[in-house]
N, C-alpha and C. Protein backbone atom coordinates (compact mmCIF):
# COMPACT_ATOMS: atom_id res chain seq x y z
N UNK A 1 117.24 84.32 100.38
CA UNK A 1 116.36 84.33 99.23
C UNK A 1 115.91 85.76 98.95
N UNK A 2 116.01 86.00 98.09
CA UNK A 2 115.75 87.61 97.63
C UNK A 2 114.33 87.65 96.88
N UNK A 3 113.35 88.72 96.94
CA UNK A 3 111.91 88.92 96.23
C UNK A 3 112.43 89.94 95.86
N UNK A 4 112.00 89.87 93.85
CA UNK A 4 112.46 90.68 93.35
C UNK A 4 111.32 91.50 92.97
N UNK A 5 110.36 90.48 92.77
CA UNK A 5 108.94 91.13 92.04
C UNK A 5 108.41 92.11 92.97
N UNK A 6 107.50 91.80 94.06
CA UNK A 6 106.68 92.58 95.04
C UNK A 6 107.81 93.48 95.97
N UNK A 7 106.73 94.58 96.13
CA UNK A 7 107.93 95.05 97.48
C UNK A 7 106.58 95.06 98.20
N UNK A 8 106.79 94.40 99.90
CA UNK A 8 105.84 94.21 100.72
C UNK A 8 106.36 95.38 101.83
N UNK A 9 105.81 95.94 101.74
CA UNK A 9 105.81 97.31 102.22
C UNK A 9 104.81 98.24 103.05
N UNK A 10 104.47 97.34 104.50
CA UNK A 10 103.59 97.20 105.50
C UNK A 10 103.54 98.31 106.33
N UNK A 11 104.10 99.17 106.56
CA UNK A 11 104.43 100.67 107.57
C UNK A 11 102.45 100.84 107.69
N UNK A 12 102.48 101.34 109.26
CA UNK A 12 101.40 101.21 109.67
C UNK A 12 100.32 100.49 110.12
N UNK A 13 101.00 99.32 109.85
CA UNK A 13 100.15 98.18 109.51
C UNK A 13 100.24 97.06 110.83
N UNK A 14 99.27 96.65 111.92
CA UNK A 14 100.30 95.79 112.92
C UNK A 14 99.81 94.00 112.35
N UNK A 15 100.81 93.34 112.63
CA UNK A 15 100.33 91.95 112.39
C UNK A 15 100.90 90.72 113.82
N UNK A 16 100.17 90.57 114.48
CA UNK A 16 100.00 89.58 115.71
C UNK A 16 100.95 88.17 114.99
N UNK A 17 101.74 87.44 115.24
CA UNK A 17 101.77 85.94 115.53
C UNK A 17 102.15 85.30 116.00
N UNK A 18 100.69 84.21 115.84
CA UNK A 18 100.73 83.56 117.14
C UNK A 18 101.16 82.08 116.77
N UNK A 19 102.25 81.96 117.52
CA UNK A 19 103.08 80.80 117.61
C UNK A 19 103.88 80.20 118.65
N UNK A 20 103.56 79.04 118.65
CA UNK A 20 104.78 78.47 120.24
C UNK A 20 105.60 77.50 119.53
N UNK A 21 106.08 77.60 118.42
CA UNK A 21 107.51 76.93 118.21
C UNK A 21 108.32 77.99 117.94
N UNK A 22 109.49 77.86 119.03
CA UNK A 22 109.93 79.22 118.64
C UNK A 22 111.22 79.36 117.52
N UNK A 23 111.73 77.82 116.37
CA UNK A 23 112.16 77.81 114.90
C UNK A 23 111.02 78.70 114.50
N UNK A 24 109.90 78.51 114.50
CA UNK A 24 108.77 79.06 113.24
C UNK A 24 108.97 80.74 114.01
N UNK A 25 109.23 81.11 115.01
CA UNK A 25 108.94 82.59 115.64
C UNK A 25 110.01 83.25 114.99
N UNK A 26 111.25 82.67 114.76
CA UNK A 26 112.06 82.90 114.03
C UNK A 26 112.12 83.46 112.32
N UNK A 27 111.43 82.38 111.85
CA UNK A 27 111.73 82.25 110.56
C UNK A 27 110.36 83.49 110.27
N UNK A 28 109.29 83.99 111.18
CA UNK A 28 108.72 84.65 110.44
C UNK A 28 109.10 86.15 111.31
N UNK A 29 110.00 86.27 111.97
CA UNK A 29 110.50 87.32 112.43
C UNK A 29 111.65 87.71 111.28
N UNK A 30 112.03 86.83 110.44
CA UNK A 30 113.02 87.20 109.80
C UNK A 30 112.54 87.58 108.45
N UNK A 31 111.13 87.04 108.18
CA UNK A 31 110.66 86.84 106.84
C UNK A 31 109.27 88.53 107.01
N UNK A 32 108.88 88.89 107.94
CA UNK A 32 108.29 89.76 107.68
C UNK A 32 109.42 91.12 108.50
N UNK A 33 110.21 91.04 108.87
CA UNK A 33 111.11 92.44 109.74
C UNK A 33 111.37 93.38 108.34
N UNK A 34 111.72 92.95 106.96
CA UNK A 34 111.63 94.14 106.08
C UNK A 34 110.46 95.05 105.85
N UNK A 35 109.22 94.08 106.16
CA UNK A 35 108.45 94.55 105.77
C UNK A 35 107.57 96.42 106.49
N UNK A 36 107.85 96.53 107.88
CA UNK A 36 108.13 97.63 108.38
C UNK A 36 106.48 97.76 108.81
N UNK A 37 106.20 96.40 109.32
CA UNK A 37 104.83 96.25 110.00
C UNK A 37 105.34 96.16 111.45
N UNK A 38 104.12 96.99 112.17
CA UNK A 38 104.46 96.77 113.15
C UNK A 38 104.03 95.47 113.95
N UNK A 39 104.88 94.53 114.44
CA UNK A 39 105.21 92.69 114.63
C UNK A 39 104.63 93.03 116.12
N UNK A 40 103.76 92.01 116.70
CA UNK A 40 103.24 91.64 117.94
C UNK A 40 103.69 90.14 118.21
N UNK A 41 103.72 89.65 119.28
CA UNK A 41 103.89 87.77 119.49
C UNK A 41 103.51 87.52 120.49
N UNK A 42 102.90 85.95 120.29
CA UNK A 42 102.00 85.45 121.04
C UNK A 42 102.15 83.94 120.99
N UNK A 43 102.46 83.54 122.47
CA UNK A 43 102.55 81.71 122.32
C UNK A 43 101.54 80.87 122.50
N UNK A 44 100.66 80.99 122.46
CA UNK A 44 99.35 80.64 122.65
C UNK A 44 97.74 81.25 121.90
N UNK A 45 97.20 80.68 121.78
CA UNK A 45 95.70 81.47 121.85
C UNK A 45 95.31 82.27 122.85
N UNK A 46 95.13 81.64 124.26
CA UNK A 46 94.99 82.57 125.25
C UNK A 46 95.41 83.63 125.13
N UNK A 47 96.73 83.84 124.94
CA UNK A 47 97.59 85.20 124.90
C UNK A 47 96.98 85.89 123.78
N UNK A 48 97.11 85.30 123.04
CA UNK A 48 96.42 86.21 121.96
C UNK A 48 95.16 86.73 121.97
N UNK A 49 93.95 86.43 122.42
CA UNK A 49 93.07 86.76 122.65
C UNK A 49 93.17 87.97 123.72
N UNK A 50 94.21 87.91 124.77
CA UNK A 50 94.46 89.06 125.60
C UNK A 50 94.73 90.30 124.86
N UNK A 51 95.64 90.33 123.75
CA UNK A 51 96.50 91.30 123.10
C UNK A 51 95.24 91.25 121.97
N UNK A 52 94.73 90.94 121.32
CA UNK A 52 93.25 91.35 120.79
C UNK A 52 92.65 92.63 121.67
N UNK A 53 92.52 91.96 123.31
CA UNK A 53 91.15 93.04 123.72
C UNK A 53 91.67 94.16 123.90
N UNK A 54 93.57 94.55 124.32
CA UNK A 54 94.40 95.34 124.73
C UNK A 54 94.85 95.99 123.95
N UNK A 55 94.81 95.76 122.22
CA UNK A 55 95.23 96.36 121.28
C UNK A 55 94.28 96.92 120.33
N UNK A 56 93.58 98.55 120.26
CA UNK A 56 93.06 98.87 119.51
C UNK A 56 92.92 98.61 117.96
N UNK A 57 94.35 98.91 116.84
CA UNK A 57 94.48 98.61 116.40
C UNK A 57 95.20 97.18 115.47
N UNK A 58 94.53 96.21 114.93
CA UNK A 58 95.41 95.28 114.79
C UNK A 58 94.34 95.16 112.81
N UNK A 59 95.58 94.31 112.36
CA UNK A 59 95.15 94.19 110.82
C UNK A 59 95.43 92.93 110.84
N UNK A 60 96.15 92.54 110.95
CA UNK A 60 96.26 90.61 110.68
C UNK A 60 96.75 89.97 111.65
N UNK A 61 96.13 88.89 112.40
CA UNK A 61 97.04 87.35 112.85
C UNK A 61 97.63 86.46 112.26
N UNK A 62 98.58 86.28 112.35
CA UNK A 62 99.21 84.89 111.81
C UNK A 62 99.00 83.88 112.84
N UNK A 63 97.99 82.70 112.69
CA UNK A 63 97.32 82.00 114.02
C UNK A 63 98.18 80.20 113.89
N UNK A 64 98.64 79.78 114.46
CA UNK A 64 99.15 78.67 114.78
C UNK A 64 97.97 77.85 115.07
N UNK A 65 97.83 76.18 114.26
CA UNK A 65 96.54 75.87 115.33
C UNK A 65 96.93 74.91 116.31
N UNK A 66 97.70 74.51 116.65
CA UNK A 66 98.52 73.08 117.55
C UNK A 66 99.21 73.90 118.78
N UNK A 67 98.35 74.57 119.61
CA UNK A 67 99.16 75.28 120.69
C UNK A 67 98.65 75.23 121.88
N UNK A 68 99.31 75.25 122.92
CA UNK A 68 99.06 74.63 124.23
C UNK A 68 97.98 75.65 124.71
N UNK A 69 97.50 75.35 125.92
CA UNK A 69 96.25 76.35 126.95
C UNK A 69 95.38 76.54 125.88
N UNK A 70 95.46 76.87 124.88
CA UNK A 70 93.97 77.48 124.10
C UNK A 70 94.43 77.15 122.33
N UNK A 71 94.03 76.76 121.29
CA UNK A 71 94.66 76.62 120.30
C UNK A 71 94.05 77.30 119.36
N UNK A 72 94.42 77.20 118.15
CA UNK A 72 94.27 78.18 117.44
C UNK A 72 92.53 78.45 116.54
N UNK A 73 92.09 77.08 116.83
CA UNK A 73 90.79 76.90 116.23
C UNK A 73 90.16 77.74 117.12
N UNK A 74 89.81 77.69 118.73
CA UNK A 74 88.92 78.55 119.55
C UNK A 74 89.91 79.60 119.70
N UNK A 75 90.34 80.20 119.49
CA UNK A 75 91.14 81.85 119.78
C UNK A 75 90.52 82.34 118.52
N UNK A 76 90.59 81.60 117.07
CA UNK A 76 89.96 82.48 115.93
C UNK A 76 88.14 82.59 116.33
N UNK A 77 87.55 81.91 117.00
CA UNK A 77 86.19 81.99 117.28
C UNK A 77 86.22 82.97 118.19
N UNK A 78 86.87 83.27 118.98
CA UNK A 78 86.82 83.99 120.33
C UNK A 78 86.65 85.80 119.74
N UNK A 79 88.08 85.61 118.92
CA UNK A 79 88.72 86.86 118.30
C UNK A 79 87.92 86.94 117.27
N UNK A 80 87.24 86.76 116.48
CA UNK A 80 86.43 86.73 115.55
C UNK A 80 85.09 87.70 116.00
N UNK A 81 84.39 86.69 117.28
CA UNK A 81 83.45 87.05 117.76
C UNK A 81 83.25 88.47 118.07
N UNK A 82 84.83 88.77 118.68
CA UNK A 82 85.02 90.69 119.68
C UNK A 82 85.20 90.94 118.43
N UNK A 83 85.87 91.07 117.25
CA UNK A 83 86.57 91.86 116.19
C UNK A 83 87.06 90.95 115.02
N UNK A 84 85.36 90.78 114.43
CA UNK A 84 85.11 90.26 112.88
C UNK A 84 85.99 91.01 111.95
N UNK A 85 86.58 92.12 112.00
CA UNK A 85 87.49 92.71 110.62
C UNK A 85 88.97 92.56 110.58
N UNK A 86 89.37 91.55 112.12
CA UNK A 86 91.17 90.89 111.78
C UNK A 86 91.14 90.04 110.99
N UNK A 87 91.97 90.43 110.20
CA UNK A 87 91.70 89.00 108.87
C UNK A 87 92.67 88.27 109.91
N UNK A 88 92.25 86.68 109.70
CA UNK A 88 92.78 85.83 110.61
C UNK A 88 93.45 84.86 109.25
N UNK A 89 94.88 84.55 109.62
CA UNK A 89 95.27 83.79 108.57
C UNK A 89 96.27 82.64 109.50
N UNK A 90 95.82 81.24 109.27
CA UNK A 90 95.75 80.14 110.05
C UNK A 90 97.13 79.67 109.22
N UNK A 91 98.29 79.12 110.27
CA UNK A 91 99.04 78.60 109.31
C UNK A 91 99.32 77.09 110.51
N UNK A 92 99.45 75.74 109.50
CA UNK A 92 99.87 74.77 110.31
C UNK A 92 100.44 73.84 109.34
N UNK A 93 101.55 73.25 110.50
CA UNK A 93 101.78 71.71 110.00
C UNK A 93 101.38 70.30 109.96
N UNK A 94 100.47 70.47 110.68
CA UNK A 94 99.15 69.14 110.77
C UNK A 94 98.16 69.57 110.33
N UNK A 95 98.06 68.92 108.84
CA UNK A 95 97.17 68.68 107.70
C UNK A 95 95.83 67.18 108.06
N UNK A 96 94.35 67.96 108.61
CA UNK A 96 93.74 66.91 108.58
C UNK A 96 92.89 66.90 107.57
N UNK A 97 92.36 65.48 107.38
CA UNK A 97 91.03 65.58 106.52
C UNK A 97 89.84 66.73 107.02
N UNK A 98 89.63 67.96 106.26
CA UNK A 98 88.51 68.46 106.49
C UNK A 98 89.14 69.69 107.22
N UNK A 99 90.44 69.85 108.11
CA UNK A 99 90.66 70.53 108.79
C UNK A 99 90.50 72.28 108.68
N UNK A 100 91.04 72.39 106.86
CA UNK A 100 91.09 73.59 106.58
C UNK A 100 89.07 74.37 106.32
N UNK A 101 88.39 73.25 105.87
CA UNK A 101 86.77 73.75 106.22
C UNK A 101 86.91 74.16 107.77
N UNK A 102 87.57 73.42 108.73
CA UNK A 102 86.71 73.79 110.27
C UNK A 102 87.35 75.04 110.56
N UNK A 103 89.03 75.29 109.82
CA UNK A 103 89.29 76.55 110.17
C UNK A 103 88.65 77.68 109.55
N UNK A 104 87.68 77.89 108.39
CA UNK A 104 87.38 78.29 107.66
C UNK A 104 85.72 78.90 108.85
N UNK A 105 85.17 77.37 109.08
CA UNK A 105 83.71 77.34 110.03
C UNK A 105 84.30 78.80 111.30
N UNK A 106 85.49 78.33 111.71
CA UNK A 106 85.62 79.27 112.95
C UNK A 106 86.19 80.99 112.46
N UNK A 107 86.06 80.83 111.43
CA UNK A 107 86.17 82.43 110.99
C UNK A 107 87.53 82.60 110.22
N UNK A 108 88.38 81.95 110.19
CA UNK A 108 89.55 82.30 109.36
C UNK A 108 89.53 82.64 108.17
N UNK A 109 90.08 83.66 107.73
CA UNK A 109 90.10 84.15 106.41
C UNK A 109 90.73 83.71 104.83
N UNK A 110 92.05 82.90 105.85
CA UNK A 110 93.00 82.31 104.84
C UNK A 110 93.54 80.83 105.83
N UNK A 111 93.79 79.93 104.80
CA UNK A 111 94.68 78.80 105.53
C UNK A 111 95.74 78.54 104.52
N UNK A 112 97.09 78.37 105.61
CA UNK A 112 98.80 78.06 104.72
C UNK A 112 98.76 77.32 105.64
N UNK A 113 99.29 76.22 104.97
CA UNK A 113 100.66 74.93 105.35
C UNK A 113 101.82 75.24 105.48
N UNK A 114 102.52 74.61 106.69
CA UNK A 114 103.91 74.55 106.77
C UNK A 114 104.61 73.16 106.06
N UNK A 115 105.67 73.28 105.77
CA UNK A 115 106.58 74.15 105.48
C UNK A 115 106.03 75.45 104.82
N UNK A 116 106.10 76.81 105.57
CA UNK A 116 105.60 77.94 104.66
C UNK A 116 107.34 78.32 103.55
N UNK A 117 106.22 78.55 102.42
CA UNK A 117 107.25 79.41 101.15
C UNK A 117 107.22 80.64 101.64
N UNK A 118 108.48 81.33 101.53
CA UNK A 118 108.37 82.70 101.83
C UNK A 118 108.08 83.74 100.91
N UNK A 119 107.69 83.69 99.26
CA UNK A 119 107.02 84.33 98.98
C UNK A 119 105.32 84.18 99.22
N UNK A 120 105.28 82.57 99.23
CA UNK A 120 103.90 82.58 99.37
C UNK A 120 103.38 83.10 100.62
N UNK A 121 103.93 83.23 101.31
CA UNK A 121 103.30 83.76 102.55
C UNK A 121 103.04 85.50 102.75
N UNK A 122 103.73 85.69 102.15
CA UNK A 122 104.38 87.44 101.70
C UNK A 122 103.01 87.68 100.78
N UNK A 123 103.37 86.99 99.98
CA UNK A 123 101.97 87.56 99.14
C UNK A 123 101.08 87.60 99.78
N UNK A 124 100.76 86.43 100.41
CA UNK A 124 98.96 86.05 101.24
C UNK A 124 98.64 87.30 101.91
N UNK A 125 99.87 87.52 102.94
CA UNK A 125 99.47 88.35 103.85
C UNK A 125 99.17 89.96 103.15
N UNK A 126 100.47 89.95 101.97
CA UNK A 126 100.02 91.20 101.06
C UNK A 126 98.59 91.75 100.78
N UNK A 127 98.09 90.41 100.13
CA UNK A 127 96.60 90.00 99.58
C UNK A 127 95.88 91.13 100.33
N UNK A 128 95.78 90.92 101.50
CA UNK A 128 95.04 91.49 102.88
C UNK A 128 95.30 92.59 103.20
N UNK A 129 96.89 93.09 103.33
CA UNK A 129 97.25 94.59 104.29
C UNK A 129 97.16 95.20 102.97
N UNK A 130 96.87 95.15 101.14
CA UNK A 130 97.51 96.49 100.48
C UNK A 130 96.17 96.30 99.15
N UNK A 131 95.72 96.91 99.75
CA UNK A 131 94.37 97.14 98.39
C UNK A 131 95.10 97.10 97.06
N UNK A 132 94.07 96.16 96.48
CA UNK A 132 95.03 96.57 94.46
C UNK A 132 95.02 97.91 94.30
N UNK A 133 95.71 98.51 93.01
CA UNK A 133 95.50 99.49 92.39
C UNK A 133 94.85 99.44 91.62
N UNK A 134 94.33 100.85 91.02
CA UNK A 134 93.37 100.58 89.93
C UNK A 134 94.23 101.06 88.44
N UNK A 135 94.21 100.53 87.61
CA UNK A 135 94.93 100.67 86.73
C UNK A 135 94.28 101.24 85.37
């Protein structure tokens, strides 16, 4: 699939995600590698919360919430708590009633559904790493 409109164009920029299916580790290893961010990964919350306290700089998570040892609802509270300015952007395939408010309650910035679109996701994360211009 080719994006013709945006060029997502991340250099400098690191983005964490955290995921334990490793189809989805895939598909967003393939869907953000143009982008020339520098990519972190993480199968768990736990883990991620490690690579939070170990990594000075970080700009976005991509947070899984259905993941073993620690999931993604308490890792965004955790990570939130040490370092309120990672925009945290929650992506899942179990859609509950109410679910996207509680990810919202625990600090997340953005919530996507899977199946993710790959522009929509491109953009979201755009949204976040590239200030508008002023025109």
């Amino acid at each position: 699939m080719e994006l013709k409109d945006t060029v997502y164009a991340w250099e400098g920029k690191s983005v964490l995600v955290v995921e334990d299916n490793e189809t989805s580790n895939i598909y967003f290893e393939a869907a953000l590698r143009k982008t020339k961010a520098r990519l972190m990964w993480a199968k768990n919350g736990m883990d991620a919360v490690e690579i939070v306290k170990k990594t000075e700089h970080l700009d976005l998570i991509l947070m899984d919430i259905n993941m073993p040892k620690m999931d993604g609802m308490e890792a965004t509270k955790i990570i939130k708590d040490m370092r309120p300015e990672i925009i945290i952007v929650v992506q899942t395939a179990f859609i509950l009633s109410g679910e996207e408010r509680l990810c919202h309650e625990a600090g997340c910035d953005e919530f996507i559904t899977k199946p993710i679109r790959l522009k929509y996701l491109l953009d979201t994360i755009n949204h976040y790493l590239v200030p508008p211009t002023k025109k």
